[in-house]
N, C-alpha and C. Protein backbone atom coordinates (compact mmCIF):
# COMPACT_ATOMS: atom_id res chain seq x y z
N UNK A 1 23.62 -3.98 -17.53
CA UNK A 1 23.62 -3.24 -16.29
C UNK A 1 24.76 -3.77 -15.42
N UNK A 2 25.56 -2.72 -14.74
CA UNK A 2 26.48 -3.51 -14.03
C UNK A 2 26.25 -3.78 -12.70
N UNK A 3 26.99 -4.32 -11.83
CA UNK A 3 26.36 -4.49 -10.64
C UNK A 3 27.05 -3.04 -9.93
N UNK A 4 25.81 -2.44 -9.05
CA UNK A 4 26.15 -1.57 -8.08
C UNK A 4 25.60 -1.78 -6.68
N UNK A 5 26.51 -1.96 -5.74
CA UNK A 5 25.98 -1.80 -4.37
C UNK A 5 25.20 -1.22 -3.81
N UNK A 6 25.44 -0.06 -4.48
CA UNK A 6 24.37 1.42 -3.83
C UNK A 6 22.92 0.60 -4.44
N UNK A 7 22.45 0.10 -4.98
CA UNK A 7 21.29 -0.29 -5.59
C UNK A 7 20.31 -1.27 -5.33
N UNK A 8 21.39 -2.17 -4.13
CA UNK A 8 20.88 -3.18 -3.22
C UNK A 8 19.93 -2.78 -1.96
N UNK A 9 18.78 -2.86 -1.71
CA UNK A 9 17.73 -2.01 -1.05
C UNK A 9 17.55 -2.85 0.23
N UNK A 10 17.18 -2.24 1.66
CA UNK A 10 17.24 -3.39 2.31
C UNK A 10 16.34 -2.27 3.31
N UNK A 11 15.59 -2.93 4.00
CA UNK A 11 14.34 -1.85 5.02
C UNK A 11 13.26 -2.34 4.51
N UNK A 12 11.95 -2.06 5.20
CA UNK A 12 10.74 -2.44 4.97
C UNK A 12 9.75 -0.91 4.55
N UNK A 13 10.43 -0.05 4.90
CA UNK A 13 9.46 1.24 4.50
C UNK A 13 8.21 1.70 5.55
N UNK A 14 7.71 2.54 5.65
CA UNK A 14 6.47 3.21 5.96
C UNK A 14 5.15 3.15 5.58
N UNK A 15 4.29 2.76 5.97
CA UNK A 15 3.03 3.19 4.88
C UNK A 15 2.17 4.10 5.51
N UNK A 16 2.14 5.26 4.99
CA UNK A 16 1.05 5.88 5.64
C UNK A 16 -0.64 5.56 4.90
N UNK A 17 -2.07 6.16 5.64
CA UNK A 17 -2.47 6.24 4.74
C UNK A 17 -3.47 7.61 4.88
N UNK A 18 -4.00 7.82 4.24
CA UNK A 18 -5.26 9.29 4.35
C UNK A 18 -6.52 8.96 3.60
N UNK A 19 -6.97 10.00 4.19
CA UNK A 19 -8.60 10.33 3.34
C UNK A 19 -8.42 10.38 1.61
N UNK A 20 -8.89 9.29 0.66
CA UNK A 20 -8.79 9.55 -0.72
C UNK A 20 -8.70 10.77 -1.22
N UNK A 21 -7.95 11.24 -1.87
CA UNK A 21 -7.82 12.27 -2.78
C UNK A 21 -7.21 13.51 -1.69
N UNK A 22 -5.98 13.16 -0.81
CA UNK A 22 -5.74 14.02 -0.18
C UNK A 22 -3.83 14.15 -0.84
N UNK A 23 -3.54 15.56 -1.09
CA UNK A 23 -2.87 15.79 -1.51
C UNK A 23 -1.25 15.09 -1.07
N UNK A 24 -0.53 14.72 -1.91
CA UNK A 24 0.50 13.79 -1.30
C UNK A 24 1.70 14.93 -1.10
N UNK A 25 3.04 14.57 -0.21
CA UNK A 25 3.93 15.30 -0.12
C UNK A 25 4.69 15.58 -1.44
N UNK A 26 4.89 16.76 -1.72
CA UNK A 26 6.17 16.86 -2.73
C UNK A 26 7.36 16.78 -2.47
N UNK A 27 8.22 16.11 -1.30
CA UNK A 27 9.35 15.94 -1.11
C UNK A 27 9.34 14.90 -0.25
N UNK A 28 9.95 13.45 -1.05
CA UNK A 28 9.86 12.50 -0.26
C UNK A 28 11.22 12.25 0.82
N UNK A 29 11.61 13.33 0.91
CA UNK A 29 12.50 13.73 2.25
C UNK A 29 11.92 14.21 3.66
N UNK A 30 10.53 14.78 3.30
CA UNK A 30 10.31 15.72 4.51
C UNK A 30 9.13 15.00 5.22
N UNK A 31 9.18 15.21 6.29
CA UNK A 31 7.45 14.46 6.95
C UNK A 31 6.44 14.46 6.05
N UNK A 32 5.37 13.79 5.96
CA UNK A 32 4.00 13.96 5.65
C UNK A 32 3.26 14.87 6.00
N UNK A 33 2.62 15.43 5.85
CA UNK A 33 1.44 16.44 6.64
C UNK A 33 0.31 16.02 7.36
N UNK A 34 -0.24 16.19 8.63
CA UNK A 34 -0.85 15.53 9.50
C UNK A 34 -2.09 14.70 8.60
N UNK A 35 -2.15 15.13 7.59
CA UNK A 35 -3.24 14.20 7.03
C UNK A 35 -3.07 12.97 6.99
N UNK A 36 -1.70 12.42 6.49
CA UNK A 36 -1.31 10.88 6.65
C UNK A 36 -0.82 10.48 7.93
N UNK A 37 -1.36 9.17 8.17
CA UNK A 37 -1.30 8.72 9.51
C UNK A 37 -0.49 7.28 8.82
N UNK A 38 0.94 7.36 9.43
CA UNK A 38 1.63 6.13 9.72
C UNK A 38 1.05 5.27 10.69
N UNK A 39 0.95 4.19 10.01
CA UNK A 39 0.21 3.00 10.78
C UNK A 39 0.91 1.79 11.30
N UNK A 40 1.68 2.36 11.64
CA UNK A 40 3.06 1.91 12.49
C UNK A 40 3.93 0.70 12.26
N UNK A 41 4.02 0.04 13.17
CA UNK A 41 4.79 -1.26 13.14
C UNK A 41 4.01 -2.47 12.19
N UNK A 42 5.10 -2.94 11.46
CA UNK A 42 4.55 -4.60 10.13
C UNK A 42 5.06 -5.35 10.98
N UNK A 43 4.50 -6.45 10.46
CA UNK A 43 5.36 -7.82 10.98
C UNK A 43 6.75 -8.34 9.52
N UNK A 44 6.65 -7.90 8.59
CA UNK A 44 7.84 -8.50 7.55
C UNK A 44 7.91 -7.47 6.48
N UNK A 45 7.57 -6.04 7.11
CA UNK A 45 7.05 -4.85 5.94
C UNK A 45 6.18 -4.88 4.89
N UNK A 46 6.24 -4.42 3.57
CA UNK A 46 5.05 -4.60 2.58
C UNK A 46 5.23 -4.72 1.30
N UNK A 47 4.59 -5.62 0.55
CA UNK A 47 5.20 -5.65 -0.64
C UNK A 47 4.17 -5.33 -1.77
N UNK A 48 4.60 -4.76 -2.64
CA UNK A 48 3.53 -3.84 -3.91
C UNK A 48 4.07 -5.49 -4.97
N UNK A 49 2.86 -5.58 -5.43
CA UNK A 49 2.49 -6.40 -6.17
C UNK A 49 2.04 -6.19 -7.51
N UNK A 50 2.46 -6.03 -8.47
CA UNK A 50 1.82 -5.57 -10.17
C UNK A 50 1.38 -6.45 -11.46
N UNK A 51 0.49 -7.24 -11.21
CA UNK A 51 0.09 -8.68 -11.71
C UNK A 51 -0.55 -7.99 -13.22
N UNK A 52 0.02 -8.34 -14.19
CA UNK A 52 -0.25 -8.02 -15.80
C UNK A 52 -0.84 -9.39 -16.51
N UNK A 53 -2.03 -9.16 -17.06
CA UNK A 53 -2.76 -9.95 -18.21
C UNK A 53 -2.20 -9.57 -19.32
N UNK A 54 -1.68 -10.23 -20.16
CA UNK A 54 -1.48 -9.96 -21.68
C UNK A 54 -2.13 -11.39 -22.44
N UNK A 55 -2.66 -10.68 -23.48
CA UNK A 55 -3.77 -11.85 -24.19
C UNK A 55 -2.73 -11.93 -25.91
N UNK A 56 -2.39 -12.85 -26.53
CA UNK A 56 -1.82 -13.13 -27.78
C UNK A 56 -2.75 -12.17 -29.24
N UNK A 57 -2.82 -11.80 -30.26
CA UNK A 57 -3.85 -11.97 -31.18
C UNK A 57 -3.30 -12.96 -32.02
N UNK A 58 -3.61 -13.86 -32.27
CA UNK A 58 -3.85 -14.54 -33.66
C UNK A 58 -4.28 -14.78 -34.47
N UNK A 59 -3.80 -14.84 -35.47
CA UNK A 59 -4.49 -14.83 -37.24
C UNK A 59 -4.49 -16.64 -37.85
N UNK A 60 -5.03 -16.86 -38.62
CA UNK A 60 -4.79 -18.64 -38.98
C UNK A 60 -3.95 -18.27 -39.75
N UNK A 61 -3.29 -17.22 -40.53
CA UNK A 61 -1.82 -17.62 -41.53
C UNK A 61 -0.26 -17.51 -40.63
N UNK A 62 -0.47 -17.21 -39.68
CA UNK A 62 1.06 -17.67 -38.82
C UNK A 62 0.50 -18.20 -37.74
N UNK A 63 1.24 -19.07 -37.21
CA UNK A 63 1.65 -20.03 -36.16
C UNK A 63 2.11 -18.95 -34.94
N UNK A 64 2.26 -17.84 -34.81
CA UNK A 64 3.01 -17.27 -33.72
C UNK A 64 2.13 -16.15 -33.72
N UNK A 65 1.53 -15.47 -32.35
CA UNK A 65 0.64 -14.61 -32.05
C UNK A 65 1.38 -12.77 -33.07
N UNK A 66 0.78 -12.16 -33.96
CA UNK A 66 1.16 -10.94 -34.69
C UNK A 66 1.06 -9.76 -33.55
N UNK A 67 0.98 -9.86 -32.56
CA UNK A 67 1.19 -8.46 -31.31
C UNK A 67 0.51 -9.04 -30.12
N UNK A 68 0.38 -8.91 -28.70
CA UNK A 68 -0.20 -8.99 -27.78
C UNK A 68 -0.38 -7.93 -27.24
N UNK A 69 -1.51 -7.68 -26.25
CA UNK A 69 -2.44 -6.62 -25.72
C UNK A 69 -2.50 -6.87 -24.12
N UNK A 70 -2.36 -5.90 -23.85
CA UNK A 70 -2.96 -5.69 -21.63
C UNK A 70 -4.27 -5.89 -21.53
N UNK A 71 -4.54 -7.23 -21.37
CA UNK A 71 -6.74 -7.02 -21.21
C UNK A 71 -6.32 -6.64 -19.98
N UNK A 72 -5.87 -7.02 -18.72
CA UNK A 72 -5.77 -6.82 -16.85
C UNK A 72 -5.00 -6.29 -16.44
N UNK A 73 -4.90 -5.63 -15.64
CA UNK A 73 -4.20 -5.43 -14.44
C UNK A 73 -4.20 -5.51 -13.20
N UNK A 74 -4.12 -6.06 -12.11
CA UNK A 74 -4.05 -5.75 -10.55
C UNK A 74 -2.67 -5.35 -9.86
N UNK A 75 -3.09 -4.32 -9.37
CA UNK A 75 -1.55 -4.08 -8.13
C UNK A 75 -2.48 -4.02 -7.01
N UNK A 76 -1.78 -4.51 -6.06
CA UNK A 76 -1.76 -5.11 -4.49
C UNK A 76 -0.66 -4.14 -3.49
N UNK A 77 -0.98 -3.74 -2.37
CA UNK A 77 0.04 -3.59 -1.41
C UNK A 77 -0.34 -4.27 -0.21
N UNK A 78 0.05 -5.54 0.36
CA UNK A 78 0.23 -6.21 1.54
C UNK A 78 0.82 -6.25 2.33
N UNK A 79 0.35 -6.46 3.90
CA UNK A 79 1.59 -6.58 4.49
C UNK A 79 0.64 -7.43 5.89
N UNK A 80 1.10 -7.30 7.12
CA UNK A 80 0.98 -7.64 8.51
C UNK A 80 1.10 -6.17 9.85
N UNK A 81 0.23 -5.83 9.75
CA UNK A 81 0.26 -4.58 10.96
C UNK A 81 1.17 -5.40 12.29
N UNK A 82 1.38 -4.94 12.80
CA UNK A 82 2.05 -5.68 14.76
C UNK A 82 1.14 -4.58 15.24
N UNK A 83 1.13 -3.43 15.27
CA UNK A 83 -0.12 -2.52 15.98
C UNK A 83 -1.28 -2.83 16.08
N UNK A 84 -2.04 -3.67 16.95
CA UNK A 84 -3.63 -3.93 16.84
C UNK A 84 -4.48 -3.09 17.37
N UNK A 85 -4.30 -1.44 17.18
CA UNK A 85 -5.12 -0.79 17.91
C UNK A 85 -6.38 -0.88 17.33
N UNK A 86 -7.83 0.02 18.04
CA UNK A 86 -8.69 0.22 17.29
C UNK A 86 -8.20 1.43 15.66
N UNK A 87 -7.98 1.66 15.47
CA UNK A 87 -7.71 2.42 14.04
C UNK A 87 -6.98 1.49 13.51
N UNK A 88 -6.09 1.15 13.61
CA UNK A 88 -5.28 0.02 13.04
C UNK A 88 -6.86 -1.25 12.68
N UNK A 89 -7.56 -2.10 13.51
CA UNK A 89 -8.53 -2.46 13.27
C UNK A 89 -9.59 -2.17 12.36
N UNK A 90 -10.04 -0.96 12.54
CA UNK A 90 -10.52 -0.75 11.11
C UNK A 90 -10.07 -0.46 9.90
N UNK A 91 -8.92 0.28 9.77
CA UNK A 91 -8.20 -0.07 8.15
C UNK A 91 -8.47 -1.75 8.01
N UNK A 92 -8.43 -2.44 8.76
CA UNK A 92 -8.02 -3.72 8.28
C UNK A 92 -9.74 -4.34 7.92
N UNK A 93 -10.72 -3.55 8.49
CA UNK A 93 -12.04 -4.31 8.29
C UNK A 93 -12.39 -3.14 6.35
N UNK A 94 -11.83 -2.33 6.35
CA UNK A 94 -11.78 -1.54 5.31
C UNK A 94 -12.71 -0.35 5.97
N UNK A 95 -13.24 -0.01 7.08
CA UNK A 95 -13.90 0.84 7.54
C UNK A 95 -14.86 0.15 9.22
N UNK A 96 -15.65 0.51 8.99
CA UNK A 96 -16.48 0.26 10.90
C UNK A 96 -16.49 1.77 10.95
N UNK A 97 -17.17 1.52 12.45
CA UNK A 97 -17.16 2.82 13.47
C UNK A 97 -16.25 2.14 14.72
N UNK A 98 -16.14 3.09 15.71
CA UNK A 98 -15.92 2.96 17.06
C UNK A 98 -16.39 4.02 18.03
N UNK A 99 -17.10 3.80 18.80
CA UNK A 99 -17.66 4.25 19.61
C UNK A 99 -16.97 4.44 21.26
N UNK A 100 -16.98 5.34 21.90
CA UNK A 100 -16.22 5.18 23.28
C UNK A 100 -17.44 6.03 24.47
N UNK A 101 -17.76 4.91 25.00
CA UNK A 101 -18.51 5.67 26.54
C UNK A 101 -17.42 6.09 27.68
N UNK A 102 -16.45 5.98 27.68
CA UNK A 102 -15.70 6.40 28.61
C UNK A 102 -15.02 5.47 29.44
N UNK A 103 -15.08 4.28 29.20
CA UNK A 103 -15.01 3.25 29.92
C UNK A 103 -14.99 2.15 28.81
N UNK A 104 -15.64 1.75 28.21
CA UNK A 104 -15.37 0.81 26.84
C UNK A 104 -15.81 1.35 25.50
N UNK A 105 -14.97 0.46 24.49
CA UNK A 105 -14.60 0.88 22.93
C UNK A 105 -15.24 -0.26 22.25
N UNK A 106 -16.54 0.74 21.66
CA UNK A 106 -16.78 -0.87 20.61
C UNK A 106 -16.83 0.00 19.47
N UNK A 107 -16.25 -1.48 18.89
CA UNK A 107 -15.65 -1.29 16.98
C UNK A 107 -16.94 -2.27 16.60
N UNK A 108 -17.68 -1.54 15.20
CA UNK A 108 -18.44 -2.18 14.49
C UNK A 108 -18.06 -2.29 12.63
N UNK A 109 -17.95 -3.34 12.28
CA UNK A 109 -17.74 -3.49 11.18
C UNK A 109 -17.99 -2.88 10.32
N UNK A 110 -18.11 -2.70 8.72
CA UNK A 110 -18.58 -1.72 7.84
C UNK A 110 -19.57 -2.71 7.82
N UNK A 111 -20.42 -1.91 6.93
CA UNK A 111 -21.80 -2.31 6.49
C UNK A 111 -21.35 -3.47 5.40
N UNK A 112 -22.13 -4.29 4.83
CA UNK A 112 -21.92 -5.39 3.82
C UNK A 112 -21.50 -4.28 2.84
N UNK A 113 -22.22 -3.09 2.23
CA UNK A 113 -21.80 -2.76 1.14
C UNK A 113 -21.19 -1.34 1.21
N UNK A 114 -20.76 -1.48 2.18
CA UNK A 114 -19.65 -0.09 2.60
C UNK A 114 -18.34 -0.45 3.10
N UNK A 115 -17.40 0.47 2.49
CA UNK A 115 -15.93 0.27 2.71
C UNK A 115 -15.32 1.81 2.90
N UNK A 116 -14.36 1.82 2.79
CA UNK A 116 -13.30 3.57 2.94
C UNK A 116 -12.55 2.86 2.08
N UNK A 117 -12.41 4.15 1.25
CA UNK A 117 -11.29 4.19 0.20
C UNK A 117 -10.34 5.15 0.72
N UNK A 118 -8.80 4.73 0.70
CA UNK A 118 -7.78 5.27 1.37
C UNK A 118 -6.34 5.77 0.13
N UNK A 119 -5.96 6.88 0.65
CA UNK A 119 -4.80 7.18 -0.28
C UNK A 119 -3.73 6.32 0.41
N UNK A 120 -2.95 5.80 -0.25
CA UNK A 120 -1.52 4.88 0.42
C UNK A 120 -0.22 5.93 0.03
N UNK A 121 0.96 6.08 0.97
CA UNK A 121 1.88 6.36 0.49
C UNK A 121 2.81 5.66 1.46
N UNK A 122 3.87 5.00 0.50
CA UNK A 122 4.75 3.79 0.64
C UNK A 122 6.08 4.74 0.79
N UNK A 123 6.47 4.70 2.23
CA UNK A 123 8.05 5.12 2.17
C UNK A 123 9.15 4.55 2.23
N UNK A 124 9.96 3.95 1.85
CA UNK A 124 10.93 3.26 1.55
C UNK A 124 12.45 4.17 1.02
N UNK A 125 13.33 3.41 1.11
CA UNK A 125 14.92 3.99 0.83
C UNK A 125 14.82 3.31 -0.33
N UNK A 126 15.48 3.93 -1.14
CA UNK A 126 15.59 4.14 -2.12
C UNK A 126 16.85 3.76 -2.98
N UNK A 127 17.41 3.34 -4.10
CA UNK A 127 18.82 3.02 -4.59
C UNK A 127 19.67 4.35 -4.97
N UNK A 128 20.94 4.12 -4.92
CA UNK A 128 21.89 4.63 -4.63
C UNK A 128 21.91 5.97 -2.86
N UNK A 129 21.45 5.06 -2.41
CA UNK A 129 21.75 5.93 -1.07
C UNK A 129 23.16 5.89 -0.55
N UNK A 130 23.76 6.67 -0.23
CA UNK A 130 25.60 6.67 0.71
C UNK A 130 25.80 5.44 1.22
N UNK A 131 27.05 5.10 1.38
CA UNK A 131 26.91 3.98 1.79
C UNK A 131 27.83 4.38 3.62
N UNK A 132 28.01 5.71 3.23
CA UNK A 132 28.42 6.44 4.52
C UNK A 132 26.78 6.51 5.47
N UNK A 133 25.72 6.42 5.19
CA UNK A 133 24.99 6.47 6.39
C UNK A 133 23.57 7.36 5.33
N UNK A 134 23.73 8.41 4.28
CA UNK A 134 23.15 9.02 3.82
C UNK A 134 22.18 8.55 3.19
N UNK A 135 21.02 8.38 3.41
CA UNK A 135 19.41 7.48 2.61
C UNK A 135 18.94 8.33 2.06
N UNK A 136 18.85 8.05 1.07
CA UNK A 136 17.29 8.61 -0.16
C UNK A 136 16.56 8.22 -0.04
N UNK A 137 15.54 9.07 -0.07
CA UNK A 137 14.46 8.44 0.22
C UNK A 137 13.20 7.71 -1.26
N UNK A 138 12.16 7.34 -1.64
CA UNK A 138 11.18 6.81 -2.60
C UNK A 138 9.86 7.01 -2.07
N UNK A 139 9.16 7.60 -2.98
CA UNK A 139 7.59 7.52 -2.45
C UNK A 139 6.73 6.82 -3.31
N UNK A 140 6.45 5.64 -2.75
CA UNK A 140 5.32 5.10 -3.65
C UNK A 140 3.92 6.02 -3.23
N UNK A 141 3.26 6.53 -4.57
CA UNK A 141 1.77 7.25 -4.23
C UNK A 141 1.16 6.59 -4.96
N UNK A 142 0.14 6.59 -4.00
CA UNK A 142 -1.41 5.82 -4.51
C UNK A 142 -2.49 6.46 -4.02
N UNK A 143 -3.31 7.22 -4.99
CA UNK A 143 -4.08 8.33 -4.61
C UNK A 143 -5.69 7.42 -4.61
N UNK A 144 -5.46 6.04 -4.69
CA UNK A 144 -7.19 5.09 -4.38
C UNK A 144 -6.65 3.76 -4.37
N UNK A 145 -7.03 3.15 -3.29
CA UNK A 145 -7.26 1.68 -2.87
C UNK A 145 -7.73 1.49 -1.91
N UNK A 146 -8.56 0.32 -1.91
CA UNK A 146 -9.75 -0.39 -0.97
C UNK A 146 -8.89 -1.46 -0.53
N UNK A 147 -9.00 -1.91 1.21
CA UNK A 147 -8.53 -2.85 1.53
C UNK A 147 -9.73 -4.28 1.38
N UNK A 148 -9.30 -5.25 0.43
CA UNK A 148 -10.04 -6.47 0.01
C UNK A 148 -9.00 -7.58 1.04
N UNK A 149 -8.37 -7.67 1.51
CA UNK A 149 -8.14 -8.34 2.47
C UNK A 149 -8.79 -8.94 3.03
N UNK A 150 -8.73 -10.46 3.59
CA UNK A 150 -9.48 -11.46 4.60
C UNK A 150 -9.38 -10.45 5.94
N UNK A 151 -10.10 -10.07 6.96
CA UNK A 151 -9.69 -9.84 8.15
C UNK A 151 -9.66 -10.55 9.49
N UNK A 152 -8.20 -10.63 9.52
CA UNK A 152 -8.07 -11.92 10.12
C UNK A 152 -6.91 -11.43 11.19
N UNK A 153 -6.93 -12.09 12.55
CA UNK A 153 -6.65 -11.57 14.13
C UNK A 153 -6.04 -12.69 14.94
N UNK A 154 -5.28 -13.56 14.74
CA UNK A 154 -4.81 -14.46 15.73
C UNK A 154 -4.62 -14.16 17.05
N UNK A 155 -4.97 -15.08 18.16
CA UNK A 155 -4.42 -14.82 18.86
C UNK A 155 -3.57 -15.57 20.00
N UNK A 156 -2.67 -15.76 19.78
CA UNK A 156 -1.71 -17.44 20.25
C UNK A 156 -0.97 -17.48 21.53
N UNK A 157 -0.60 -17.86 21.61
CA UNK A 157 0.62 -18.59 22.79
C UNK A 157 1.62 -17.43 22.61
N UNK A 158 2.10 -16.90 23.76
CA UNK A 158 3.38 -15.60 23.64
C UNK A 158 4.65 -16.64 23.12
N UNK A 159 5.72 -16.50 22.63
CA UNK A 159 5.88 -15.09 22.47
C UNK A 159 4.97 -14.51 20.92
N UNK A 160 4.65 -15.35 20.08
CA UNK A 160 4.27 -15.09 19.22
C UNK A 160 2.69 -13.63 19.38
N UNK A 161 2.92 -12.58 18.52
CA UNK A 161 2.38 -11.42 18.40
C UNK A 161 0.93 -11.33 17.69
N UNK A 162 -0.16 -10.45 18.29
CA UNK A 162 -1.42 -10.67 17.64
C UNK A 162 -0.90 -9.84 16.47
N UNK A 163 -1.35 -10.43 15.06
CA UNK A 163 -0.85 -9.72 13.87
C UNK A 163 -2.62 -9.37 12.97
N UNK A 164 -2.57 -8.33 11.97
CA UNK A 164 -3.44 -7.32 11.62
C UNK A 164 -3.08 -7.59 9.79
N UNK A 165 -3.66 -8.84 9.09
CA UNK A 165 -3.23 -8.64 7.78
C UNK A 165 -4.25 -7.58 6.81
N UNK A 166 -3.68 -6.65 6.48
CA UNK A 166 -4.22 -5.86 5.54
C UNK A 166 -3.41 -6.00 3.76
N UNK A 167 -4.48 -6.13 3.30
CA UNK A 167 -4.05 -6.16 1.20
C UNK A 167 -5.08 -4.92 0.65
N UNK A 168 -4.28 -3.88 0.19
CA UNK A 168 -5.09 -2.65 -0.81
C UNK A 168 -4.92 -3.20 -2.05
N UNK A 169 -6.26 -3.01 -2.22
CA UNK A 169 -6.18 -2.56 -3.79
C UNK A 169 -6.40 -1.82 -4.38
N UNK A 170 -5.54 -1.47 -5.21
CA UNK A 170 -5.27 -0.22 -6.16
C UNK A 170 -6.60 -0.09 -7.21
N UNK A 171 -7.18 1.02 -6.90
CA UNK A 171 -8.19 1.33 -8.17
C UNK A 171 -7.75 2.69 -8.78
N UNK A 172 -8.36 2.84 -9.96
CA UNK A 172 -8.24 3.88 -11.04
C UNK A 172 -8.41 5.19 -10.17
N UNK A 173 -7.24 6.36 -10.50
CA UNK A 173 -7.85 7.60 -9.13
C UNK A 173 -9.14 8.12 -10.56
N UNK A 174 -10.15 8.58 -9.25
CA UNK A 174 -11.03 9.06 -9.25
C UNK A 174 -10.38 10.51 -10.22
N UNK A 175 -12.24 11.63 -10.28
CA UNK A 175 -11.77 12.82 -10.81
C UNK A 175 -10.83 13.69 -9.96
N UNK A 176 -10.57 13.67 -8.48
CA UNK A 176 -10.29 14.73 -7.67
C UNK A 176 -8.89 14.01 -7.56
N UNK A 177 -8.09 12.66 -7.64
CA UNK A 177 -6.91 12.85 -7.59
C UNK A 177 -5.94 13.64 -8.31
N UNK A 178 -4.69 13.95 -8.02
CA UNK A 178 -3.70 14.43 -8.03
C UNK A 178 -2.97 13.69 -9.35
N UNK A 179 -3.02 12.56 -9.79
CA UNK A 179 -2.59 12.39 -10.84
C UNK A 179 -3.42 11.39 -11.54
N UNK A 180 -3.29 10.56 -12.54
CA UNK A 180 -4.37 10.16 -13.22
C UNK A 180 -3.39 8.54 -13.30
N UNK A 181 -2.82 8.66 -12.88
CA UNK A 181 -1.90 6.94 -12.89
C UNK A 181 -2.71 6.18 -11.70
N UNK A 182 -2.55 4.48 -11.68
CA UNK A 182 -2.82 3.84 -10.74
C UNK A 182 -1.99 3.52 -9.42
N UNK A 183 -0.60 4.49 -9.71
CA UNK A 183 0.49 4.80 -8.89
C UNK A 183 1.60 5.27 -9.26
N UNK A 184 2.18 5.58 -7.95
CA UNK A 184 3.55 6.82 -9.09
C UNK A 184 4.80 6.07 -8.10
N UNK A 185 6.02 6.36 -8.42
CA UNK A 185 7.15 5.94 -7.88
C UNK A 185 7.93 7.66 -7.74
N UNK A 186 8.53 7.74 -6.49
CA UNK A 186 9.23 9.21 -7.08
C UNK A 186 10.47 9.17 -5.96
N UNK A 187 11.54 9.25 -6.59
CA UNK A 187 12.88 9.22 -6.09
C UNK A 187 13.51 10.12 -5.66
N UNK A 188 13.76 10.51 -4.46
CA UNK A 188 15.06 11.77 -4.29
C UNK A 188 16.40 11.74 -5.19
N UNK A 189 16.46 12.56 -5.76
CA UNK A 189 17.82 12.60 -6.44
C UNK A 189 19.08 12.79 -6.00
């Protein structure tokens, strides 16, 4: 491979997310459709994570494994919200309610054995964009993941920012997604 400039990627991307199994954009040029809600400002953007198990087979007449196999997989998308609203708050508990009398907002956690499962779509620039100013765009889609994340809220000495860590995890899409992968990559050309 040779080296190309255009290929050097630099931005943190978008993440929106929606109601599971809600149809993703077909042009990762154009807005989203009000279904996905950008969840605004990261603290260091987000990074997709694709952690592979491979197990050896071995036989006792060779010394060196005859094929290896995928027993695991996990992919991850993490990051740090800077937005601590209430909605921002509950993605990060993986669900709650919030309630408003008109005057105060209370957020209640999910239940021990209740969560929201959320579609993710990861916007990011993409390689070979102009180097005149022109970006391509990339859509990472992920039509199911649960945030398993610690939920966790500092809150410190200025200047330092209350930060919102959220980690999805990627599960198998269900029958009603849109494609049958555990995520798709899709490039403007």
């Amino acid at each position: 491979m040779a080296k190309t400039i255009s290929e050097v990627m630099l931005g943190t991307g978008v993440l929106y997310t929606a109601t599971e199994a809600t149809a993703f954009p077909t042009d990762p040029t154009t807005t989203p459709a009000v279904d996905w809600v950008d969840i605004g400002y990261s603290e260091s953007g987000w990074t997709l994570d694709y952690d592979k198990t491979f197990e050896d087979v071995m036989v006792a007449e060779e010394i060196d494994p005859i094929f290896t196999i995928k027993t695991a997989q996990e992919v991850r998308i993490s990051g740090e919200l800077a937005q601590v609203s209430v909605a921002n708050m509950k993605l990060a508990m993986a669900g709650g309610t919030s309630n408003s009398d008109g005057t105060f907002t209370t957020i209640t956690p999910p239940a021990t054995d209740s969560f929201e499962e959320k579609s993710l779509l990861l916007r990011v620039d993409a390689p070979g964009s102009d180097l005149g100013g022109t970006l391509k765009k990339r859509d990472i889609q992920i039509p199911r993941a649960v945030n398993v994340g610690a939920f966790s809220m500092s809150h410190a000495k200025a200047p330092q920012k209350v930060l919102l860590s959220v980690e999805y995890k990627l599960l198998k899409p269900g029958d009603s997604a849109q494609f049958s992968e555990i995520f798709k990559i899709i490039d403007e050309d």
